[in-house]
C-alpha atoms as a PDB file:
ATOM      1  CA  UNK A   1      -7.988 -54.595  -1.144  1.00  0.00           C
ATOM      2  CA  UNK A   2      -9.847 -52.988   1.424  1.00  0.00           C
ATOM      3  CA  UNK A   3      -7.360 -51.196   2.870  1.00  0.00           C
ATOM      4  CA  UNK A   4      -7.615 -49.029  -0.095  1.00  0.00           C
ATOM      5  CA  UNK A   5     -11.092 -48.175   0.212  1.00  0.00           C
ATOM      6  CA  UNK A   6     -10.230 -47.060   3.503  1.00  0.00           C
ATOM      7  CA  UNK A   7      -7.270 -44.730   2.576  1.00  0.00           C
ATOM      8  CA  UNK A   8      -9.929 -43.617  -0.601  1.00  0.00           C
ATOM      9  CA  UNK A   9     -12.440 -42.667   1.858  1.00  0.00           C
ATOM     10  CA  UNK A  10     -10.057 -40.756   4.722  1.00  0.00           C
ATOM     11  CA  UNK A  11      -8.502 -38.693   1.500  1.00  0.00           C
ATOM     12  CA  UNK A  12     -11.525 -37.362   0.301  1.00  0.00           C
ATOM     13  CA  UNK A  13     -12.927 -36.525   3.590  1.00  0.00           C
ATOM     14  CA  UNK A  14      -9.922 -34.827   4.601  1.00  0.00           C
ATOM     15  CA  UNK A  15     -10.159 -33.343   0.679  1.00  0.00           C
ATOM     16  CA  UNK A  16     -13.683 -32.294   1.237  1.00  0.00           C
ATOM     17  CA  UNK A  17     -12.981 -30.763   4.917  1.00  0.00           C
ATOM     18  CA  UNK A  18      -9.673 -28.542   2.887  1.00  0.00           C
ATOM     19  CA  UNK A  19     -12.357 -27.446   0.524  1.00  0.00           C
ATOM     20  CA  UNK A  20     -14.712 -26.862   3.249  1.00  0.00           C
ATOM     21  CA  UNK A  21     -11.769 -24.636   5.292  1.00  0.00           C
ATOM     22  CA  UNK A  22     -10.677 -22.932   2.162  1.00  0.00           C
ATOM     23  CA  UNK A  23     -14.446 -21.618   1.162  1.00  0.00           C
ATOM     24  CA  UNK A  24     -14.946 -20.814   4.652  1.00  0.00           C
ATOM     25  CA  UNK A  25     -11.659 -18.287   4.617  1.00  0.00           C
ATOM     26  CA  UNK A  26     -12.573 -17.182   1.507  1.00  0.00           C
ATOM     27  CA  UNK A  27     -16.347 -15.781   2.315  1.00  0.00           C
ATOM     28  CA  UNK A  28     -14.672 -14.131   6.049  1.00  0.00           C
ATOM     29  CA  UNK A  29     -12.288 -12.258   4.092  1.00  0.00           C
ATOM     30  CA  UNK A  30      -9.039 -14.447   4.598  1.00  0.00           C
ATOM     31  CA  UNK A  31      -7.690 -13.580   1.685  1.00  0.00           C
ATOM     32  CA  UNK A  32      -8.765  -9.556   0.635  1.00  0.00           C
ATOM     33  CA  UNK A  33      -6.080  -7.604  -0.071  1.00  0.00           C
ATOM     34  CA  UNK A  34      -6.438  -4.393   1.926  1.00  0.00           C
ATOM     35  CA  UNK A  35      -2.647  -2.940   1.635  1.00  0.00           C
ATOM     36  CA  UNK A  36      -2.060  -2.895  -2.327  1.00  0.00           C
ATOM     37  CA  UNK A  37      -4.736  -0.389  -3.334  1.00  0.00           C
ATOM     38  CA  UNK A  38      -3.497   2.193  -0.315  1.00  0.00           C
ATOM     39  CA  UNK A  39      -0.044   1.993  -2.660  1.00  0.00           C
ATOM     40  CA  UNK A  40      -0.417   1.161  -6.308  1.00  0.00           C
ATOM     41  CA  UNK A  41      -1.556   4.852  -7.110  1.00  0.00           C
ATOM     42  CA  UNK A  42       2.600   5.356  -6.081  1.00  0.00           C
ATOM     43  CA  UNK A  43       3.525   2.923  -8.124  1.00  0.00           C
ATOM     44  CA  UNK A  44       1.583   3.799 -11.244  1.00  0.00           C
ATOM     45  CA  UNK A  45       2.893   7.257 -11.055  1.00  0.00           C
ATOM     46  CA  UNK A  46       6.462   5.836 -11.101  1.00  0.00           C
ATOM     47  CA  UNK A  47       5.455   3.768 -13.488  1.00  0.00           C
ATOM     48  CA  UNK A  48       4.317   6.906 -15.806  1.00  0.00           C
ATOM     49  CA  UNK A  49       6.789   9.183 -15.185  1.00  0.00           C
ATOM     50  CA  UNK A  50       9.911   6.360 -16.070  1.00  0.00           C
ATOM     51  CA  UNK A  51       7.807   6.031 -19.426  1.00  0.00           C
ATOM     52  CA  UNK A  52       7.606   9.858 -19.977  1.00  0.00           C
ATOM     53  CA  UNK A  53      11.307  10.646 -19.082  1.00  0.00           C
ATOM     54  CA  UNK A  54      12.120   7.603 -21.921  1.00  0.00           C
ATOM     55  CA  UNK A  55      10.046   9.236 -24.650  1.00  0.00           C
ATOM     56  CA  UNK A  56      11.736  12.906 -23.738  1.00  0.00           C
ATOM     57  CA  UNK A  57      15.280  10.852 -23.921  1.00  0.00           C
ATOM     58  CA  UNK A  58      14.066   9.482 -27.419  1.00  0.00           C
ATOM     59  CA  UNK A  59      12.779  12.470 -28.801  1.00  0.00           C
ATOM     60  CA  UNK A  60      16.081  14.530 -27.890  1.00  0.00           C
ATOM     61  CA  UNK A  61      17.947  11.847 -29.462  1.00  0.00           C
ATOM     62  CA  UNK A  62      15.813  11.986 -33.065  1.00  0.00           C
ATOM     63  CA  UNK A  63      16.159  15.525 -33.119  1.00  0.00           C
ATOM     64  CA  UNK A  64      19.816  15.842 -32.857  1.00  0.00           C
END
């Protein structure tokens, strides 16, 4: 039985220490994304102009 209070105790240290590591990356930066905002203006315009072209497409086709 006290083998398991042992193995209780080392998991939520080593829990606790994870937790301590992850905040720790997470204040320094670890994890900002610093590449997507340089690019998503190219993909929104891709985005746009696919929607626009549809729209044109439709529009030809309900006229006809």
């Amino acid at each position: 039985m006290s083998v398991i209070y042992v193995l209780l105790a080392i998991s939520i240290a080593v829990a606790i220490v994870f937790f301590v590591a992850f905040v720790y990356a997470v204040k320094n930066g670890q994890y900002d994304d610093s590449y997507t905002p340089s690019v998503r203006m190219l993909f929104e315009d891709e985005i746009k102009k696919d929607k626009s072209e549809k729209s044109i497409l439709t529009n030809k086709n309900n006229t006809n």
